[in-house]
PDB file of N, CA and C in Angstrom:
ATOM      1  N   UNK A   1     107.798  74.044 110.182  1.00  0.00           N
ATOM      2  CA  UNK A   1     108.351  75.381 110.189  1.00  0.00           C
ATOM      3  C   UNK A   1     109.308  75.563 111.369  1.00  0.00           C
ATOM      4  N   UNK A   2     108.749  74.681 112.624  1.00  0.00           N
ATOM      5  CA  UNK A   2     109.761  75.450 113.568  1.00  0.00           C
ATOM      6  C   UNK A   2     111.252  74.163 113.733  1.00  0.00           C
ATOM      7  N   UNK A   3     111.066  73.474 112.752  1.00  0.00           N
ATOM      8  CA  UNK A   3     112.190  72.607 112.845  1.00  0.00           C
ATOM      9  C   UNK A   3     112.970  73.388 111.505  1.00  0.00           C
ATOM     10  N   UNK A   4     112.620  73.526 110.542  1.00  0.00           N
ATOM     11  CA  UNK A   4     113.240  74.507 109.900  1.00  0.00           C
ATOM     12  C   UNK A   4     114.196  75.564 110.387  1.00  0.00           C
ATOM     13  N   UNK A   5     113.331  76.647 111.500  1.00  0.00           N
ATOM     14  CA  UNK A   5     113.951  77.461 112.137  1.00  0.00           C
ATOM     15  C   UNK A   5     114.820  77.240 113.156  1.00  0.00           C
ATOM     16  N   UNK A   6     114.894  76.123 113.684  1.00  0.00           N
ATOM     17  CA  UNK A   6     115.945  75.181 114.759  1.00  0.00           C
ATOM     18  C   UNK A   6     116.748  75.181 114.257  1.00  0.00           C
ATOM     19  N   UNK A   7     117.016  74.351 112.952  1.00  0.00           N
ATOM     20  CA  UNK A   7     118.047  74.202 112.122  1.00  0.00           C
ATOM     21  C   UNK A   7     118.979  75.207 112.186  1.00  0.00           C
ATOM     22  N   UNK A   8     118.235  75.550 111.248  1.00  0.00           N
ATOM     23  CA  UNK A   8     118.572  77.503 111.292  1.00  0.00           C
ATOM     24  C   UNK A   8     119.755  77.968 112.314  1.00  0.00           C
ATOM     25  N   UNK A   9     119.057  77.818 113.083  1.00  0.00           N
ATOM     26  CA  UNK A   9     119.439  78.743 114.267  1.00  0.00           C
ATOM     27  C   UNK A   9     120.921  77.892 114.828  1.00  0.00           C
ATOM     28  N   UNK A  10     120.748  76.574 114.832  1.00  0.00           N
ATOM     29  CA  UNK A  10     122.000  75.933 115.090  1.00  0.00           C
ATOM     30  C   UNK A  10     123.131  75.995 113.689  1.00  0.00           C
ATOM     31  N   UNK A  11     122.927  75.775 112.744  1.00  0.00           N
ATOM     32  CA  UNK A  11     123.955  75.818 111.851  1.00  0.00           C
ATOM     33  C   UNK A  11     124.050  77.322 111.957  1.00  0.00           C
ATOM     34  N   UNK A  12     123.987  78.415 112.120  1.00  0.00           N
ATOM     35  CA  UNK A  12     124.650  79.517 112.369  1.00  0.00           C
ATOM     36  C   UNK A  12     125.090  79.580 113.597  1.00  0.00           C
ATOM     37  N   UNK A  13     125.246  79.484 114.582  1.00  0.00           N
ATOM     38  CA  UNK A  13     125.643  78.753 115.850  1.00  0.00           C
ATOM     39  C   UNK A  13     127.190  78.052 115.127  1.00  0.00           C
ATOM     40  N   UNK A  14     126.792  76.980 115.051  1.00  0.00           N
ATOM     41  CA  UNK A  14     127.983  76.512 114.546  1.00  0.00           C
ATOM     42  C   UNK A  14     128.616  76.773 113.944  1.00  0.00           C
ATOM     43  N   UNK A  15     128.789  77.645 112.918  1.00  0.00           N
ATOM     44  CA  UNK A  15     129.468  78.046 112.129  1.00  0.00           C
ATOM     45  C   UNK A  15     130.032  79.352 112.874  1.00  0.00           C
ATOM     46  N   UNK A  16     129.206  80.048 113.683  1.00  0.00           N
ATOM     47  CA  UNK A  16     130.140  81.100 114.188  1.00  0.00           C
ATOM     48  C   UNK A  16     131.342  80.981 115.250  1.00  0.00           C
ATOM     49  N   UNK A  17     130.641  79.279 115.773  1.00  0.00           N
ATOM     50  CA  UNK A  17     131.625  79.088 116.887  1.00  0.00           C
ATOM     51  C   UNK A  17     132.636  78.288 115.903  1.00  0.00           C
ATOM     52  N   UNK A  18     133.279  77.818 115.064  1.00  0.00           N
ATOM     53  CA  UNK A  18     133.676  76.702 114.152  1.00  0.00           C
ATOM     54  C   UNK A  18     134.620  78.004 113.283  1.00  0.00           C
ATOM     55  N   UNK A  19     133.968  79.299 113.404  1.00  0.00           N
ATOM     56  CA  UNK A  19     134.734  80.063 112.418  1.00  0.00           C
ATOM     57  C   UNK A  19     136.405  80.633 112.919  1.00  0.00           C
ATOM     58  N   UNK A  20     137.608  81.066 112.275  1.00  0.00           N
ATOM     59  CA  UNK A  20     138.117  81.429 112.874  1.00  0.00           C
ATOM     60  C   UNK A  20     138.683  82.460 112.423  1.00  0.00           C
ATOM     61  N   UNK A  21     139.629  83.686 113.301  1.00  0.00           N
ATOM     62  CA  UNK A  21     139.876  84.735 113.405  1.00  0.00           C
ATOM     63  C   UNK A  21     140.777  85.775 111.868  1.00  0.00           C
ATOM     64  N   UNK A  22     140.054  86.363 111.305  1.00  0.00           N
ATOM     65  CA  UNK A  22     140.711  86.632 109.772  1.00  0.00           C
ATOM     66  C   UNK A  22     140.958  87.871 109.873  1.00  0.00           C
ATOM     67  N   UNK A  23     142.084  88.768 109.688  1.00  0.00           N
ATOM     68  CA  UNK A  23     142.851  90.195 109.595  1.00  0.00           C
ATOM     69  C   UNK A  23     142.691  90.115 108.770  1.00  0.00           C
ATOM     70  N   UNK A  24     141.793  90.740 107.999  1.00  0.00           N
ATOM     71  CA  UNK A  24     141.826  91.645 106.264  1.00  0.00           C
ATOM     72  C   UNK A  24     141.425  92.561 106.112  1.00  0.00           C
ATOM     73  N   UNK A  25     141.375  93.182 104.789  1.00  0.00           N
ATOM     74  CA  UNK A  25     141.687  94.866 104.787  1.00  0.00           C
ATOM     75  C   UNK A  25     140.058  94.824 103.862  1.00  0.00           C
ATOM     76  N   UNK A  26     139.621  95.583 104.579  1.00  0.00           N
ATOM     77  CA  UNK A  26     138.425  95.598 103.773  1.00  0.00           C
ATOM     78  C   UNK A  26     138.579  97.310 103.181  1.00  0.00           C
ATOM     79  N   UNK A  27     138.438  97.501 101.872  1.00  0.00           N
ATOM     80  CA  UNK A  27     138.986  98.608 101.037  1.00  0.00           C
ATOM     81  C   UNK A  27     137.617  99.869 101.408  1.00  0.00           C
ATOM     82  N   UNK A  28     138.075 101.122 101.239  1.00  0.00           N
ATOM     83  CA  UNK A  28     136.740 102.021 101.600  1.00  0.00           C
ATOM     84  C   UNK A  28     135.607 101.518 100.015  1.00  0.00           C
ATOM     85  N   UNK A  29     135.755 101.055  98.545  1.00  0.00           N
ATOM     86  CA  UNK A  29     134.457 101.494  97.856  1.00  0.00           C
ATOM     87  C   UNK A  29     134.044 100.270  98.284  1.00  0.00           C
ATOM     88  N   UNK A  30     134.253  99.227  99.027  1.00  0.00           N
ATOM     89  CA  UNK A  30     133.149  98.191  99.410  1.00  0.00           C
ATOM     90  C   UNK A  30     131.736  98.468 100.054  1.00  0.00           C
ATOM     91  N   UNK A  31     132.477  99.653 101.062  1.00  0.00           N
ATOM     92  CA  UNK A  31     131.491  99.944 102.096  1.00  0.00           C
ATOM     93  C   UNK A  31     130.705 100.516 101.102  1.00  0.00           C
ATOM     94  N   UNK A  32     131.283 101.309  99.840  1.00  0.00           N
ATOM     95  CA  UNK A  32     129.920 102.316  99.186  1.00  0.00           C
ATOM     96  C   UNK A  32     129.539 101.553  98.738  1.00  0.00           C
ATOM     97  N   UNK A  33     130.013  99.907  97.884  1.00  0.00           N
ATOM     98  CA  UNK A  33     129.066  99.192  97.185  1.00  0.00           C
ATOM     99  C   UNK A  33     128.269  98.586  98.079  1.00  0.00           C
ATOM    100  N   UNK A  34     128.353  98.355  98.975  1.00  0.00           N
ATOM    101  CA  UNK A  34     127.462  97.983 100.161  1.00  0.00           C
ATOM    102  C   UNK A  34     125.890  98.899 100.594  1.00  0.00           C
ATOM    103  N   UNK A  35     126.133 100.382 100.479  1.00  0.00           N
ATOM    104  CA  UNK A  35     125.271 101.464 100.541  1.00  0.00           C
ATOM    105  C   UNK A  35     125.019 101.855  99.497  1.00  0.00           C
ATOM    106  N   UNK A  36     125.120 101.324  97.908  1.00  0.00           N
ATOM    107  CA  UNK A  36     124.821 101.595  96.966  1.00  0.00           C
ATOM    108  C   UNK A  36     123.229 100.051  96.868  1.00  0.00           C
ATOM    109  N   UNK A  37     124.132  99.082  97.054  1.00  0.00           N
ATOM    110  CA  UNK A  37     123.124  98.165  97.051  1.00  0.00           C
ATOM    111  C   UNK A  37     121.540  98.272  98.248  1.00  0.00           C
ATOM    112  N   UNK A  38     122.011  98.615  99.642  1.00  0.00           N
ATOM    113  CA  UNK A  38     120.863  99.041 100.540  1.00  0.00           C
ATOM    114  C   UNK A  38     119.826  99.897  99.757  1.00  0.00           C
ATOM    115  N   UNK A  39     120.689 101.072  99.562  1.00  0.00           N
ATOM    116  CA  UNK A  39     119.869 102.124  99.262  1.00  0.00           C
ATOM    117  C   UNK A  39     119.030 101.936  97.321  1.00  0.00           C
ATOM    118  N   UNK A  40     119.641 100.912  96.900  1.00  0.00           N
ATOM    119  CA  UNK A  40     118.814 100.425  95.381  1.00  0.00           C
ATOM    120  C   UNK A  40     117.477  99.344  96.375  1.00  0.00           C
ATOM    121  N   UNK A  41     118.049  98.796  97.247  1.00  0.00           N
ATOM    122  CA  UNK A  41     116.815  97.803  98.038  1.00  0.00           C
ATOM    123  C   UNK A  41     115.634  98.633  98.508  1.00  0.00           C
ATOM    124  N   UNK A  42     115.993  99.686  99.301  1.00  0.00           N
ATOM    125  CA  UNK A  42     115.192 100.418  99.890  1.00  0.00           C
ATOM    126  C   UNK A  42     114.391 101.341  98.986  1.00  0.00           C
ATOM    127  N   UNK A  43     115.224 102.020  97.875  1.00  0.00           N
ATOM    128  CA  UNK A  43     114.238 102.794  96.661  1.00  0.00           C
ATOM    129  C   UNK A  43     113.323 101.940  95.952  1.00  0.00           C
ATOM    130  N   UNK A  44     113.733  99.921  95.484  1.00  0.00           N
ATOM    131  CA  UNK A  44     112.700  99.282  95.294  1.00  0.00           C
ATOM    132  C   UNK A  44     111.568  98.823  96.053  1.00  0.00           C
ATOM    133  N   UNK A  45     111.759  98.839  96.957  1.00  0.00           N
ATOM    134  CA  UNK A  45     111.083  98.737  98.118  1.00  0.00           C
ATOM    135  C   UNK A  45     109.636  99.760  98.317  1.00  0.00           C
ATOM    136  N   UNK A  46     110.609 100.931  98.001  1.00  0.00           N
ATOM    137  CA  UNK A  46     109.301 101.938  98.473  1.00  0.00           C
ATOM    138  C   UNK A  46     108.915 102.439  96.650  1.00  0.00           C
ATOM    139  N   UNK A  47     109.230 102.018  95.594  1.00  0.00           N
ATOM    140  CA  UNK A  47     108.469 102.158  94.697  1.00  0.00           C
ATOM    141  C   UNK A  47     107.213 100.744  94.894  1.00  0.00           C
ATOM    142  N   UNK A  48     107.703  99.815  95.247  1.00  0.00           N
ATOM    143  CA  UNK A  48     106.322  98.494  95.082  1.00  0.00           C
ATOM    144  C   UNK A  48     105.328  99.170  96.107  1.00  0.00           C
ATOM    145  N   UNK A  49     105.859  99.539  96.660  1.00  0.00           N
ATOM    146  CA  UNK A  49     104.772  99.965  98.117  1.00  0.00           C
ATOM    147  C   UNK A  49     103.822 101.125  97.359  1.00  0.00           C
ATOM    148  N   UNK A  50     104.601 102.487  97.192  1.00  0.00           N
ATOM    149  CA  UNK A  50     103.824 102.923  96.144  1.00  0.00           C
ATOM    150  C   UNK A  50     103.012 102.645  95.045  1.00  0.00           C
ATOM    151  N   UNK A  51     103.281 101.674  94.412  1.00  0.00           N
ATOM    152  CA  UNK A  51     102.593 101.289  93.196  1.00  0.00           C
ATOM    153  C   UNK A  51     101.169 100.033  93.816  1.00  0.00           C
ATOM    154  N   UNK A  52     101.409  99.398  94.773  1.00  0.00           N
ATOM    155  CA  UNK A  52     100.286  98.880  95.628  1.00  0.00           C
ATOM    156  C   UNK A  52      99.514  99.759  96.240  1.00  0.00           C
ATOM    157  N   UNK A  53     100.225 100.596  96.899  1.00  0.00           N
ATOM    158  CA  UNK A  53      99.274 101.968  97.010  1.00  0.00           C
ATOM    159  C   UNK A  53      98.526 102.419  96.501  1.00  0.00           C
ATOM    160  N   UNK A  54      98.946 102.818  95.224  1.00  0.00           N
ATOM    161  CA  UNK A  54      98.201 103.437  94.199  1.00  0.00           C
ATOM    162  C   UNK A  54      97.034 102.652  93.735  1.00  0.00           C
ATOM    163  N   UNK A  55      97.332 101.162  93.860  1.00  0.00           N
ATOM    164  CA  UNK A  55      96.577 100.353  93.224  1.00  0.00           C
ATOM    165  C   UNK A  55      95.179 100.314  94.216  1.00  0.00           C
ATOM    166  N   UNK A  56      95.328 100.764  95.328  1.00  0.00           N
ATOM    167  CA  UNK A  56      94.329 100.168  96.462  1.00  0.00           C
ATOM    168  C   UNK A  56      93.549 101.459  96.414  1.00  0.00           C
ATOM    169  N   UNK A  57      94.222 102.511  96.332  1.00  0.00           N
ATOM    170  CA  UNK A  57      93.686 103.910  96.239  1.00  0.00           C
ATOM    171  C   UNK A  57      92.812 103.885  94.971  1.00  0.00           C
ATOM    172  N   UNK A  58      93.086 103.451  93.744  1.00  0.00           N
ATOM    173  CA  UNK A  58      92.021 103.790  93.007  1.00  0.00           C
ATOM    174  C   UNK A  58      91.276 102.754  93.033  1.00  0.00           C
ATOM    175  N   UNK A  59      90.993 101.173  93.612  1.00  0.00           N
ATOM    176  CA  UNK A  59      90.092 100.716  94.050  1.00  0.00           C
ATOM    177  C   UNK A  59      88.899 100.940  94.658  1.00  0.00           C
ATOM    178  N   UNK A  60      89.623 101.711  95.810  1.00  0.00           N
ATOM    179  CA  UNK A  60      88.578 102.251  97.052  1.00  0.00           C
ATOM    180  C   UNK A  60      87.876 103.440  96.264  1.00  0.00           C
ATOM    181  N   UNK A  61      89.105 104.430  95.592  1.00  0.00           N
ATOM    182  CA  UNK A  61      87.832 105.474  94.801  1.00  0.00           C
ATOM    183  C   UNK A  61      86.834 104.689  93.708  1.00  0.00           C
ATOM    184  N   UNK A  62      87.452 103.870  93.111  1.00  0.00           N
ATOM    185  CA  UNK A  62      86.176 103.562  91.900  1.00  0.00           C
ATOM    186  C   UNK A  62      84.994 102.790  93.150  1.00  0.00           C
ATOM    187  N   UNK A  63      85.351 101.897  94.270  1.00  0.00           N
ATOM    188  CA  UNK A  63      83.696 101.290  94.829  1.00  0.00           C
ATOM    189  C   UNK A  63      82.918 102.327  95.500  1.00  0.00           C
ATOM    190  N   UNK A  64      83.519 103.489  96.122  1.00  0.00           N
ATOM    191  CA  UNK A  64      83.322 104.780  96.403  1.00  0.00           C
ATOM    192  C   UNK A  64      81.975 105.770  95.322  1.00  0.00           C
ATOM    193  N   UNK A  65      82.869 105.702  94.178  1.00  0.00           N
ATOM    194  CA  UNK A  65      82.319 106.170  93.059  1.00  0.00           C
ATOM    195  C   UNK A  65      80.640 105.046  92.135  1.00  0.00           C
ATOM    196  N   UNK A  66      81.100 103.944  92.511  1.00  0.00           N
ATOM    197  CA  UNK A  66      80.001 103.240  91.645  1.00  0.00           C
ATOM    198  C   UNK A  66      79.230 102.781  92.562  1.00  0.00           C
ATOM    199  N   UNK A  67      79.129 103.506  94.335  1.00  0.00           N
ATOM    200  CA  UNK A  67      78.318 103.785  95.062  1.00  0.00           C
ATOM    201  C   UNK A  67      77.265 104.999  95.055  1.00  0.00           C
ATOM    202  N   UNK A  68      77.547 106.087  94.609  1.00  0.00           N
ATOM    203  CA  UNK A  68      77.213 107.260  94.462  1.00  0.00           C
ATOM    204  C   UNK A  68      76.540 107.265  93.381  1.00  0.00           C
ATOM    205  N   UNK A  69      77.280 106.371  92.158  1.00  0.00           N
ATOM    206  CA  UNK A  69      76.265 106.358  90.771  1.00  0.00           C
ATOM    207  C   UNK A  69      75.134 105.419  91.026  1.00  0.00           C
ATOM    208  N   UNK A  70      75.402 104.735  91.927  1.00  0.00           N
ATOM    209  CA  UNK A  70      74.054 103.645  92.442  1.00  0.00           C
ATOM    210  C   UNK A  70      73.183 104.473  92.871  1.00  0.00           C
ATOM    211  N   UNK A  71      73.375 105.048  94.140  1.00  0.00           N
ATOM    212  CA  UNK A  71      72.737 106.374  94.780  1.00  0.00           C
ATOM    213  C   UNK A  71      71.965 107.735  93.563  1.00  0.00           C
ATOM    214  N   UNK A  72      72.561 107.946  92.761  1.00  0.00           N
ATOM    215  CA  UNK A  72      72.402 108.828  91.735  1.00  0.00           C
ATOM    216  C   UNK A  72      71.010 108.390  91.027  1.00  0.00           C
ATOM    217  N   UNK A  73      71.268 106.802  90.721  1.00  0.00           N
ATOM    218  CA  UNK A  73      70.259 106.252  89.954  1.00  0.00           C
ATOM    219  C   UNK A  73      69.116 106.312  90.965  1.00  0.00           C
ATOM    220  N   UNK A  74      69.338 105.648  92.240  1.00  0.00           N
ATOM    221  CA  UNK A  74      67.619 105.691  92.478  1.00  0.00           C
ATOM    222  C   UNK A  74      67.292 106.702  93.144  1.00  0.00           C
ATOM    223  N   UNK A  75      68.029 107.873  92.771  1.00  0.00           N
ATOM    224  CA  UNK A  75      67.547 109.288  93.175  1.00  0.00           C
ATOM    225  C   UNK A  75      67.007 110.102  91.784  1.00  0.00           C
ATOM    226  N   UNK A  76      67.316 109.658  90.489  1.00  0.00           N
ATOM    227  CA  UNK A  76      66.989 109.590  89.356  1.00  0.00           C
ATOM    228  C   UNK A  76      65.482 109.011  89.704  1.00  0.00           C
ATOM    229  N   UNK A  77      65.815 107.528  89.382  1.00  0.00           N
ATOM    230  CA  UNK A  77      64.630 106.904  89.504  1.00  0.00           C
ATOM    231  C   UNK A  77      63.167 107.230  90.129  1.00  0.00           C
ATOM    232  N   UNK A  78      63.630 108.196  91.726  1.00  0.00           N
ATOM    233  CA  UNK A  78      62.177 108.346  92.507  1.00  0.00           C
ATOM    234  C   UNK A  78      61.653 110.056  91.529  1.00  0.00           C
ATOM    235  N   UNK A  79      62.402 110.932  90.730  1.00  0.00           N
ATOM    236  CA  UNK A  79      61.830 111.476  89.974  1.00  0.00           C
ATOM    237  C   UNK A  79      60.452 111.622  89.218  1.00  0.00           C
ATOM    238  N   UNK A  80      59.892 110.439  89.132  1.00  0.00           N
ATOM    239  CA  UNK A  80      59.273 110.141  87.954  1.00  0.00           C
ATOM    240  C   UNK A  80      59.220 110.185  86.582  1.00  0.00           C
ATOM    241  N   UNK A  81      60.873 109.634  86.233  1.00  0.00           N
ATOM    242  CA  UNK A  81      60.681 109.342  85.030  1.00  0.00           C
ATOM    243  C   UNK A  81      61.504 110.272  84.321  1.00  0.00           C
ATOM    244  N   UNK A  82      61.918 111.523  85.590  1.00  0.00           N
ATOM    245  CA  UNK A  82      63.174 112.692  84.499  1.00  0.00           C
ATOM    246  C   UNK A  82      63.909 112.742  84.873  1.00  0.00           C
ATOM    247  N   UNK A  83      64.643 112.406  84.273  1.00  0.00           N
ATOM    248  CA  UNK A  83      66.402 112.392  84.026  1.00  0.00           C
ATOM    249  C   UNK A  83      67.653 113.839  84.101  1.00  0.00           C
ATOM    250  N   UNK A  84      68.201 113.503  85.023  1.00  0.00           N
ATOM    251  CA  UNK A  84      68.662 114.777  85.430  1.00  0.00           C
ATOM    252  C   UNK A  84      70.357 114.457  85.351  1.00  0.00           C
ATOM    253  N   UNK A  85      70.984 115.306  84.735  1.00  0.00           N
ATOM    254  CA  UNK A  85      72.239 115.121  84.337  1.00  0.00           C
ATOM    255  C   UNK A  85      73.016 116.043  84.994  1.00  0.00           C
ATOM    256  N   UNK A  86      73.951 115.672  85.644  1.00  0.00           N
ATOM    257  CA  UNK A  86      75.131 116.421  85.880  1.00  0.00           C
ATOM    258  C   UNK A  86      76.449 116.615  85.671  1.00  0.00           C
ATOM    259  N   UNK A  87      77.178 117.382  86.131  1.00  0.00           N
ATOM    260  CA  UNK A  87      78.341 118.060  85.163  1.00  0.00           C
ATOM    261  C   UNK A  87      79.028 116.219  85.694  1.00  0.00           C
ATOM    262  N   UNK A  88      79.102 115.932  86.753  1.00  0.00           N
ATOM    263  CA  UNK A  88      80.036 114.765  86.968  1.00  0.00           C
ATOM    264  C   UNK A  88      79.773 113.550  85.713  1.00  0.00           C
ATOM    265  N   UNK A  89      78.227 113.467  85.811  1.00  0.00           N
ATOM    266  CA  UNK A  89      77.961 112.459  84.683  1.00  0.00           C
ATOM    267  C   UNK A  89      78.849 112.700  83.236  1.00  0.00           C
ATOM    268  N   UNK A  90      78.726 114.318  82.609  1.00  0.00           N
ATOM    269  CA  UNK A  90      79.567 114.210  81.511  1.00  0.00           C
ATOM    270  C   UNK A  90      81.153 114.131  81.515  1.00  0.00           C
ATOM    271  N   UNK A  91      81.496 114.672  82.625  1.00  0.00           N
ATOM    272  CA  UNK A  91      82.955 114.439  82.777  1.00  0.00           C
ATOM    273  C   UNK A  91      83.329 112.617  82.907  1.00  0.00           C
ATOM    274  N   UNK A  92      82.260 112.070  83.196  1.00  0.00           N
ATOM    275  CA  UNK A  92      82.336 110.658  83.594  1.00  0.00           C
ATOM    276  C   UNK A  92      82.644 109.916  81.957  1.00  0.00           C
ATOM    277  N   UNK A  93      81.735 110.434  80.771  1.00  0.00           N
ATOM    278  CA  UNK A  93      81.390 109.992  80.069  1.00  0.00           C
ATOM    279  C   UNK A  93      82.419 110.142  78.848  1.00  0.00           C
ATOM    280  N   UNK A  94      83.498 111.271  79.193  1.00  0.00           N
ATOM    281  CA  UNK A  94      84.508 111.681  78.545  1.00  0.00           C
ATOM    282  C   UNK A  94      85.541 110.918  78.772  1.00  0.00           C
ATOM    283  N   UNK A  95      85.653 110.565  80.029  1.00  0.00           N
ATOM    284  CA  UNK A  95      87.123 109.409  80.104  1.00  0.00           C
ATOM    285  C   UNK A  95      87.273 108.161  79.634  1.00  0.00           C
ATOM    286  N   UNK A  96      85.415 107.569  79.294  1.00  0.00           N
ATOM    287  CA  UNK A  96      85.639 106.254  78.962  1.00  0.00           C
ATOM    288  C   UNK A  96      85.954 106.401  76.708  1.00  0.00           C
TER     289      UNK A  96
END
């Protein structure tokens, strides 16, 4: 890896010292295609982030959740035997 990055670092080196001096007209819609492309990088950018987000968020709620139904059960369980239902259980039972 860090001979990789040596490399690197010298062939741009060289090439900047090796380059030479160019007068050209760089037109104004370059610059916007330039800030058209950033700003498409940066909106993909923060949709993946979002959508990993989202993904981690309803992770953490469902082990969250099938903690509580664990909890539920052996709070069920020390009952003796009666079964006690709540509004969460049927709302639970509607989504699947």
């Amino acid at each position: 890896m860090k001979k990789i990055f040596w490399f690197n670092l010298n062939l741009v080196c060289c090439l900047m010292i090796a380059t030479e001096s160019c007068y050209a007209y760089i037109d104004p819609a370059t610059t916007s295609y330039v800030v058209q492309i950033v700003a498409g990088i940066v909106i993909a950018c923060g949709a993946t982030a979002g959508i990993f987000w989202n993904k981690f968020v309803r992770k953490v709620k469902k082990r969250k959740m099938d903690n509580i139904k664990e909890l539920k059960m052996e709070d069920s369980a020390s009952l003796d035997g009666k079964s006690v239902v709540t509004a969460e259980d049927l709302l639970d039972d509607e989504e699947v």
